[in-house]
C-alpha atoms as a PDB file:
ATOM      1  CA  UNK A   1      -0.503  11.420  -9.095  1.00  0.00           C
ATOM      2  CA  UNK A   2       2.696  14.007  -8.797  1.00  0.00           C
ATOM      3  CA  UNK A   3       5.165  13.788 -10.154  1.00  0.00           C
ATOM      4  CA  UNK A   4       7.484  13.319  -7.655  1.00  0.00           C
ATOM      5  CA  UNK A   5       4.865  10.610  -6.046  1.00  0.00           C
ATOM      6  CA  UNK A   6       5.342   8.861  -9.321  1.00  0.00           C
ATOM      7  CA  UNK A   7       9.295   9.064  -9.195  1.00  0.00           C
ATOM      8  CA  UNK A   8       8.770   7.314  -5.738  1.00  0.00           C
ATOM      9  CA  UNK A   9       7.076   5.085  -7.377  1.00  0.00           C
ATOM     10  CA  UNK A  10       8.938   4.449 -10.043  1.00  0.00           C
ATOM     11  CA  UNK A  11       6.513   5.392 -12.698  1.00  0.00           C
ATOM     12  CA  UNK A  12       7.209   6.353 -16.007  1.00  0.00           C
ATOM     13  CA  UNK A  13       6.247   9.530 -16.627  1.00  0.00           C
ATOM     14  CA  UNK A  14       5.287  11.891 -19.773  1.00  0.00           C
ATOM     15  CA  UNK A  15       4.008  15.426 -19.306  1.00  0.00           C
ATOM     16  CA  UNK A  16       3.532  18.738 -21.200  1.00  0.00           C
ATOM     17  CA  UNK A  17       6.796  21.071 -20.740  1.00  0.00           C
ATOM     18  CA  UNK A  18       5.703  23.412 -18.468  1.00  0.00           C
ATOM     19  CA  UNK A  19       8.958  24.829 -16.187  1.00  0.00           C
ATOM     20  CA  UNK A  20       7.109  23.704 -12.918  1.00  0.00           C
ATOM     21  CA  UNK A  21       7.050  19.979 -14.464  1.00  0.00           C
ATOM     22  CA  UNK A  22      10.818  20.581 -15.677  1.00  0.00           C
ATOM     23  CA  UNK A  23      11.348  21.403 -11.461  1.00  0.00           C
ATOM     24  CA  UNK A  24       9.710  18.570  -9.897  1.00  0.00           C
ATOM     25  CA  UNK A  25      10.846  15.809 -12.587  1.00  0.00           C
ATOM     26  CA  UNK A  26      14.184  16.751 -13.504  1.00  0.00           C
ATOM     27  CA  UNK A  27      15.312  15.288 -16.595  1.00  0.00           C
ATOM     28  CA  UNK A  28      12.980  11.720 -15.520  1.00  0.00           C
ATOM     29  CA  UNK A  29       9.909  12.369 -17.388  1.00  0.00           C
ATOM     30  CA  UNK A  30       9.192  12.706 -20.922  1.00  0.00           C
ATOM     31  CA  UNK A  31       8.188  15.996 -21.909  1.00  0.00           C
ATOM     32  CA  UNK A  32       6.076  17.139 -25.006  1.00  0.00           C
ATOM     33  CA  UNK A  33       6.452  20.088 -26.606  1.00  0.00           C
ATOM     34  CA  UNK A  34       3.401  20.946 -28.126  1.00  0.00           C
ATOM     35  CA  UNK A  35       0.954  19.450 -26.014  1.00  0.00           C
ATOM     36  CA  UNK A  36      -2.122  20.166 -28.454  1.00  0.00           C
ATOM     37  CA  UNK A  37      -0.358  17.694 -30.714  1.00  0.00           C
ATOM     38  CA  UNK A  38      -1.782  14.173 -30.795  1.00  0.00           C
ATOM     39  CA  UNK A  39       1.421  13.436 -32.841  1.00  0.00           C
ATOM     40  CA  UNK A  40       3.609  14.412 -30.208  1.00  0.00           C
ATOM     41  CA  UNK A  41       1.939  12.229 -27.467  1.00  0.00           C
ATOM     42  CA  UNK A  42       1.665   9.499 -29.503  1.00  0.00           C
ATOM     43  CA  UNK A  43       5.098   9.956 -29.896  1.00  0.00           C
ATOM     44  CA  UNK A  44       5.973  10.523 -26.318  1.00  0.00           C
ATOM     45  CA  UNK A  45       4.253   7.364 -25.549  1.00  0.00           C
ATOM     46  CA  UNK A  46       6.184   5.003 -27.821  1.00  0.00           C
ATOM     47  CA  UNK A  47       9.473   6.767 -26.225  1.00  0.00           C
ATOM     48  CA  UNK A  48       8.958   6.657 -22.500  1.00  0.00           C
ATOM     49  CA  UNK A  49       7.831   2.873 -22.946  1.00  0.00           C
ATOM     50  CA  UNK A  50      11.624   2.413 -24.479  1.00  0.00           C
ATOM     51  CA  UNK A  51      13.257   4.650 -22.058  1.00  0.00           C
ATOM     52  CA  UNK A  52      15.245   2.877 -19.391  1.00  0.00           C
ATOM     53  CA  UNK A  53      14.789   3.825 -15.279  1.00  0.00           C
ATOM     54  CA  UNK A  54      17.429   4.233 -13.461  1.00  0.00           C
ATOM     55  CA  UNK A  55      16.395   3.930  -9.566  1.00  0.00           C
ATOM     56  CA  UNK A  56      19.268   5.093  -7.988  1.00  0.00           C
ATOM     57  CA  UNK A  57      19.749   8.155 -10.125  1.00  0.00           C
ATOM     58  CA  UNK A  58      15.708   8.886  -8.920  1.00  0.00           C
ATOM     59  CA  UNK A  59      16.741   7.873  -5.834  1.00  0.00           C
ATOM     60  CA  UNK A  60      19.550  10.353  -5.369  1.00  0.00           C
ATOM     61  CA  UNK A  61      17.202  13.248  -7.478  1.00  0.00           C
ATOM     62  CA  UNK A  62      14.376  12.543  -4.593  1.00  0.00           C
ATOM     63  CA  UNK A  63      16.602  13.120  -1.968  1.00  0.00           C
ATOM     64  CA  UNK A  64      15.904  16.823  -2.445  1.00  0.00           C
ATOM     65  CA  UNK A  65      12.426  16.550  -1.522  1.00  0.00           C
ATOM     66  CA  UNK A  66      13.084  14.747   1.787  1.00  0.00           C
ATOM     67  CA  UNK A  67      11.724  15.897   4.731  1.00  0.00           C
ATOM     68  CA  UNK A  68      15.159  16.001   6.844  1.00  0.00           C
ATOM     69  CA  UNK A  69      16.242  18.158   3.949  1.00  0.00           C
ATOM     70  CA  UNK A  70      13.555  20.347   3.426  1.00  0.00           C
ATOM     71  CA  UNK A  71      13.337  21.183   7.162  1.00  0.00           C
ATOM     72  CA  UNK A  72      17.092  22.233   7.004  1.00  0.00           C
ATOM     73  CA  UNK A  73      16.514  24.557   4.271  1.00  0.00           C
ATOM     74  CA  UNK A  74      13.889  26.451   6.515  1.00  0.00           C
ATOM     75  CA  UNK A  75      16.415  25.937   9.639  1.00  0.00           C
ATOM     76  CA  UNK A  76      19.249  27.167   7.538  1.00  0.00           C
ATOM     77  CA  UNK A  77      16.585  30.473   6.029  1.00  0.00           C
ATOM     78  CA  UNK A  78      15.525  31.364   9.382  1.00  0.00           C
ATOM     79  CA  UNK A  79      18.971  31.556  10.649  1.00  0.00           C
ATOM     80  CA  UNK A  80      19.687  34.038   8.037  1.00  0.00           C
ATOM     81  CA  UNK A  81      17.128  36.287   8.876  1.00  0.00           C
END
């Protein structure tokens, strides 16, 4: 599953820190640092099970990804060109 499928969702998530996670997620998702470390996950784990959702700040966040928006964006691009 995505990411963003599990923000629909409303999954908890926890993923390495790659920058493409860090785009898709936003600040929802529990990232580890050093993902070789079984320390960190274990870690991670025990923290997004404590961590609090809140739906309607995902809600709002996912709003970028809808299709009425993205096909705005391409509107508003190929206007520009």
């Amino acid at each position: 599953m995505t990411i963003v499928e599990a923000l629909i969702q409303k999954k908890k998530i926890i993923c390495s820190n790659l920058s493409v996670f860090k785009e898709s997620g936003g600040k929802f998702p529990y990232f580890i640092k050093n993902k070789s470390s079984k320390k960190n996950w274990a870690l991670g784990i025990s923290r997004i099970n404590r961590k609090k959702i809140s739906h309607k700040k995902i809600n709002t966040f996912l709003k970028r990804f809808d299709s009425h928006n993205i096909s705005n964006q391409y509107l508003s691009l190929f206007e520009k060109l």
